[in-house]
N, C-alpha and C. Protein backbone atom coordinates (compact mmCIF):
# COMPACT_ATOMS: atom_id res chain seq x y z
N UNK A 1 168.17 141.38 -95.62
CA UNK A 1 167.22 140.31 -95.45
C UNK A 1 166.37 140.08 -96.69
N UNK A 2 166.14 140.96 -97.15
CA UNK A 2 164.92 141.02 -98.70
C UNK A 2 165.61 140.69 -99.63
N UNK A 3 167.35 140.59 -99.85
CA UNK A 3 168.06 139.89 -100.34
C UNK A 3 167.50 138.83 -100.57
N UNK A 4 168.28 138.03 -99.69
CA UNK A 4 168.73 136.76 -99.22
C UNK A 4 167.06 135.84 -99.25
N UNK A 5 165.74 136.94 -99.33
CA UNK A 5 164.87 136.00 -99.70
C UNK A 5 164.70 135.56 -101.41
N UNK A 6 165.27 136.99 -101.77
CA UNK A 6 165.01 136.84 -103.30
C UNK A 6 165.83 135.64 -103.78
N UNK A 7 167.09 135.76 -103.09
CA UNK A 7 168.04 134.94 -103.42
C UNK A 7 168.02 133.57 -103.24
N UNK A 8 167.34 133.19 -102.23
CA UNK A 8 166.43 132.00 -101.79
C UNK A 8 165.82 131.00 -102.71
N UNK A 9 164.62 131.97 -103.02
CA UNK A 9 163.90 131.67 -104.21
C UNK A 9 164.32 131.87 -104.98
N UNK A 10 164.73 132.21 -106.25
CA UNK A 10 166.12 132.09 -107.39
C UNK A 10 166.88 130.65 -107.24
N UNK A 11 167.35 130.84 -106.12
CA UNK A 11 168.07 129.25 -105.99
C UNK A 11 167.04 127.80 -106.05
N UNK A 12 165.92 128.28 -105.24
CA UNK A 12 164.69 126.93 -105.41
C UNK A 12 163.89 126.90 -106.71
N UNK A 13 164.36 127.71 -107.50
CA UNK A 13 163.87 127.61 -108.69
C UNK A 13 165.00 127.38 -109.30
N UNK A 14 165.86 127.30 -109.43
CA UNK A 14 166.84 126.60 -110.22
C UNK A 14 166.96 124.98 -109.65
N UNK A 15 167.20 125.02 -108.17
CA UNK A 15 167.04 123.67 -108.38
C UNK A 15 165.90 122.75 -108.62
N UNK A 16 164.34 123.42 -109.22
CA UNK A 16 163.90 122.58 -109.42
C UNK A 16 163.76 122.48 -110.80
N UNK A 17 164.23 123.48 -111.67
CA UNK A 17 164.54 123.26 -113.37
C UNK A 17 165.75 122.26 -112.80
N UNK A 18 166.65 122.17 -112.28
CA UNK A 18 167.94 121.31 -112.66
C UNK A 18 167.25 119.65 -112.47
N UNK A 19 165.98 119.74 -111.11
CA UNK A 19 165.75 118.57 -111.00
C UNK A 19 164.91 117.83 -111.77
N UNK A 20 163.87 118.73 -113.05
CA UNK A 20 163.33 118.17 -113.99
C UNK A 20 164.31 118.30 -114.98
N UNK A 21 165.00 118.77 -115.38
CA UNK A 21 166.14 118.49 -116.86
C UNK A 21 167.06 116.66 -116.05
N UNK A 22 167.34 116.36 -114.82
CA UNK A 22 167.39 115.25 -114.55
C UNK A 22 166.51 114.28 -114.79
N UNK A 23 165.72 114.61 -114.11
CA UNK A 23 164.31 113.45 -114.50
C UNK A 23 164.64 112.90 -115.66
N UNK A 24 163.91 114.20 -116.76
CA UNK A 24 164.13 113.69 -117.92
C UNK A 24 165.36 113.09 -118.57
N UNK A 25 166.23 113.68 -118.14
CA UNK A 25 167.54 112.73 -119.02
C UNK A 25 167.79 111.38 -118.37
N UNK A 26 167.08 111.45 -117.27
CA UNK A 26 166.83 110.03 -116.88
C UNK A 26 166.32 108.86 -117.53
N UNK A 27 164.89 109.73 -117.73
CA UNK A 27 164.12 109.06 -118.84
C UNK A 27 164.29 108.83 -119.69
N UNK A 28 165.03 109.35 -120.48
CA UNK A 28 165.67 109.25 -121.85
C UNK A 28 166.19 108.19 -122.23
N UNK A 29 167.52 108.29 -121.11
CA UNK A 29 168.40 106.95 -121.17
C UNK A 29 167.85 105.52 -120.48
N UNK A 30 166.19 105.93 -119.95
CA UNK A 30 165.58 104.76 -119.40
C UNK A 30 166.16 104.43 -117.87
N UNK A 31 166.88 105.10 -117.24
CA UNK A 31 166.92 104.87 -115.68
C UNK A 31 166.15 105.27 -114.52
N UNK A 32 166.31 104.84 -113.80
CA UNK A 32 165.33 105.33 -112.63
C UNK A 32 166.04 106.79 -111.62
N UNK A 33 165.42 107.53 -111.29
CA UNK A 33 166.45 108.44 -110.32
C UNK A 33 165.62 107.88 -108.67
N UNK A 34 166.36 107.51 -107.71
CA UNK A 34 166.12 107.26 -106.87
C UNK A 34 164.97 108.47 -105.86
N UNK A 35 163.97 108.20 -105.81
CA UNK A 35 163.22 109.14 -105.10
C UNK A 35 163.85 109.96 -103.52
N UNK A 36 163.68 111.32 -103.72
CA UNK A 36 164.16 112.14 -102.75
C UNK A 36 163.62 111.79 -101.24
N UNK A 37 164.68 111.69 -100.68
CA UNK A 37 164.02 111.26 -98.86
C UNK A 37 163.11 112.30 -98.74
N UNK A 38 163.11 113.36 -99.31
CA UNK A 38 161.68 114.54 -98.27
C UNK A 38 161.23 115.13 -99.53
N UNK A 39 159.55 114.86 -100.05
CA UNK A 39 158.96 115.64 -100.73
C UNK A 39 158.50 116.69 -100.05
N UNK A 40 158.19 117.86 -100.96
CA UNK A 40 158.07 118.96 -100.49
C UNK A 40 157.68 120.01 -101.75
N UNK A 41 156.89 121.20 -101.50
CA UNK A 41 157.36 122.11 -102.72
C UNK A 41 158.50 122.90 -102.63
N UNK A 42 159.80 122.79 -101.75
CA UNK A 42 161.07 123.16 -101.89
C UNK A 42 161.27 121.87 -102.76
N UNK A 43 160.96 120.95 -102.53
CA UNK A 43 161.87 119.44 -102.80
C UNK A 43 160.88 118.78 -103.80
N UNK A 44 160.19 119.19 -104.93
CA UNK A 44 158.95 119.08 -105.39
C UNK A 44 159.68 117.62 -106.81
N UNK A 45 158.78 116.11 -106.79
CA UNK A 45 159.66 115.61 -107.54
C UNK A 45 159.66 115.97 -109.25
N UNK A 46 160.77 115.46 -109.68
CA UNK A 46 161.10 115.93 -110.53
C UNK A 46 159.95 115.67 -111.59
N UNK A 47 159.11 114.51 -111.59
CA UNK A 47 158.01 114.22 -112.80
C UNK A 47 156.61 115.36 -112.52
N UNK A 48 156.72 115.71 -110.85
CA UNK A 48 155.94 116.59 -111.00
C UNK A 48 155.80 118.31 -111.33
N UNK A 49 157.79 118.73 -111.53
CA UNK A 49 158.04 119.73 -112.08
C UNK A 49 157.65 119.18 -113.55
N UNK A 50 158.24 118.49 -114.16
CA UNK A 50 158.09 117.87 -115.75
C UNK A 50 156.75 118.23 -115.82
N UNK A 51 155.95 117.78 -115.35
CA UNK A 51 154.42 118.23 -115.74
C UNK A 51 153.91 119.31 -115.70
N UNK A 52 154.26 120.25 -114.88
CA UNK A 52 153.81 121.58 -115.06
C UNK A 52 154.70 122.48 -115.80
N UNK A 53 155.75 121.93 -116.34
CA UNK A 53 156.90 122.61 -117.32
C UNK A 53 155.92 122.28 -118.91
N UNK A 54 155.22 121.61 -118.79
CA UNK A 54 154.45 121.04 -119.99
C UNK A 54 153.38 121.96 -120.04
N UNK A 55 152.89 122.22 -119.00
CA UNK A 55 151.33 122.87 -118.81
C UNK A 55 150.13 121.69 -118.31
N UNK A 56 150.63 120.81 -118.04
CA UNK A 56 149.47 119.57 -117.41
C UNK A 56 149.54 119.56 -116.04
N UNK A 57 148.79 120.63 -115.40
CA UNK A 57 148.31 120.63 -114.03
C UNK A 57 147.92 119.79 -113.15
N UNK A 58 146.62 119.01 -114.23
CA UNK A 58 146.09 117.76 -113.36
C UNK A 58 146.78 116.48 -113.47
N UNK A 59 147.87 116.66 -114.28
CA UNK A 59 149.20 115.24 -113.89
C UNK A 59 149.59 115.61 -112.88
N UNK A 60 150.53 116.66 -112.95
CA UNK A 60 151.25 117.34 -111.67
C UNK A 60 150.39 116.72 -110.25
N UNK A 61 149.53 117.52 -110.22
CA UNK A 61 148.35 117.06 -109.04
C UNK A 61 148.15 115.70 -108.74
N UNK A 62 147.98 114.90 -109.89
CA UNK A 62 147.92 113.57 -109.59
C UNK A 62 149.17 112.84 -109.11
N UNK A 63 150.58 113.26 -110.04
CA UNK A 63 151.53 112.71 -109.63
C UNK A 63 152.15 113.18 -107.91
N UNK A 64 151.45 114.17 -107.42
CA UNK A 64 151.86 114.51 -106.06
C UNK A 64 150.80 113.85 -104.72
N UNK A 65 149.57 113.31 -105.60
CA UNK A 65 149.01 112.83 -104.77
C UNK A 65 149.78 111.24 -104.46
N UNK A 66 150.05 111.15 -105.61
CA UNK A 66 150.43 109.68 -105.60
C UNK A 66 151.96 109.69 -104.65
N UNK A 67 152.87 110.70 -104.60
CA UNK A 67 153.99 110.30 -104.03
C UNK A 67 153.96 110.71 -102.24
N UNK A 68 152.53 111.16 -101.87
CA UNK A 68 152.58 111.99 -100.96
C UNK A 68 151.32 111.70 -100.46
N UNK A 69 150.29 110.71 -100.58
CA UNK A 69 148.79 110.26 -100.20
C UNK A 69 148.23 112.13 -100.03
N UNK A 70 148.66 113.10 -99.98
CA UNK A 70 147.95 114.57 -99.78
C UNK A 70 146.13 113.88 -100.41
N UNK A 71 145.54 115.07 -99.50
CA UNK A 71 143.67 114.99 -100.22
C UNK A 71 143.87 115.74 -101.60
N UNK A 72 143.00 115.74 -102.22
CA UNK A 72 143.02 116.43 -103.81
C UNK A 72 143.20 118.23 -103.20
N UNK A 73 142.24 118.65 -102.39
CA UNK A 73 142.86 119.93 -101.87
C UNK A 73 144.30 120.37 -101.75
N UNK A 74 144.87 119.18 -100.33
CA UNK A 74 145.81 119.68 -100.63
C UNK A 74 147.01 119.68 -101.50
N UNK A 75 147.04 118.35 -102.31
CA UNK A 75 147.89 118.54 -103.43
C UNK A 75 147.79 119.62 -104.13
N UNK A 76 146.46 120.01 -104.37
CA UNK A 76 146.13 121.00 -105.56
C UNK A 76 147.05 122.23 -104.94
N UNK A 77 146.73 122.35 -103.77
CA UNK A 77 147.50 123.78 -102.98
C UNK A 77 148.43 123.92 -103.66
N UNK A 78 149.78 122.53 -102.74
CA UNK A 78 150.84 122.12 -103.00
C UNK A 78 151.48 122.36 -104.39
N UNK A 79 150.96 122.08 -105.46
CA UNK A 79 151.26 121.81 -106.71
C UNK A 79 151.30 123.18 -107.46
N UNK A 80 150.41 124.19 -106.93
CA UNK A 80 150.20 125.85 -107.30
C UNK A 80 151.21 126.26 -106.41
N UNK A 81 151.78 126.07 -105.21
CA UNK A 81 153.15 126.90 -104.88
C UNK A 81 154.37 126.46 -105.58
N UNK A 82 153.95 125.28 -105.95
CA UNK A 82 155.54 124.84 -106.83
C UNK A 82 155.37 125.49 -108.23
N UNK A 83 154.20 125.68 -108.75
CA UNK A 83 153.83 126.65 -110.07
C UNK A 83 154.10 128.06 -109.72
N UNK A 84 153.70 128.40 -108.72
CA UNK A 84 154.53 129.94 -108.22
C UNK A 84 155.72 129.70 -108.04
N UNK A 85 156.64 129.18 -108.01
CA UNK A 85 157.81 128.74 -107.50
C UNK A 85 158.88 128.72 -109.01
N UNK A 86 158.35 128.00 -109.79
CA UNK A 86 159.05 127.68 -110.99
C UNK A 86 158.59 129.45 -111.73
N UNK A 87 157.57 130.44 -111.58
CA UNK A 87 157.48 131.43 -112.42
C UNK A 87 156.29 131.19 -113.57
């Protein structure tokens, strides 16, 4: 069982580096990536991994308030488990 949690998390942290290296090559080439049916900090979007891969917290925060109406509390929560999450 203590596996399969480690292993868990390992995997939700890869997919959310895979889902900001998307973002951005999104951006790059100037396209849009269609927004994920369920935000979440499993499912955290990709501009708001991009921002804390940078070190800009209070984007992150802002950009999760904005995709998710959350109060500034709880984004802020939100946005620190996906920062525990990424390492």
């Amino acid at each position: 069982m203590f596996g399969d949690s480690a292993r868990i998390t390992r995997l939700e942290n890869e997919v959310a580096r895979l889902t900001a290296l998307i973002g951005a090559m999104a951006q790059q080439l100037g396209i849009e990536v269609p927004p994920s049916s369920e935000v979440s900090t499993h499912n955290p979007p990709a501009e708001v991994v991009e921002a804390l891969r940078s070190g800009n917290k209070i984007l992150a925060i802002k950009l999760w308030r904005k995709r998710t109406s959350d109060s500034l509390a709880s984004a802020k929560d939100q946005v620190e488990a996906i920062e525990r999450q990424l390492g």
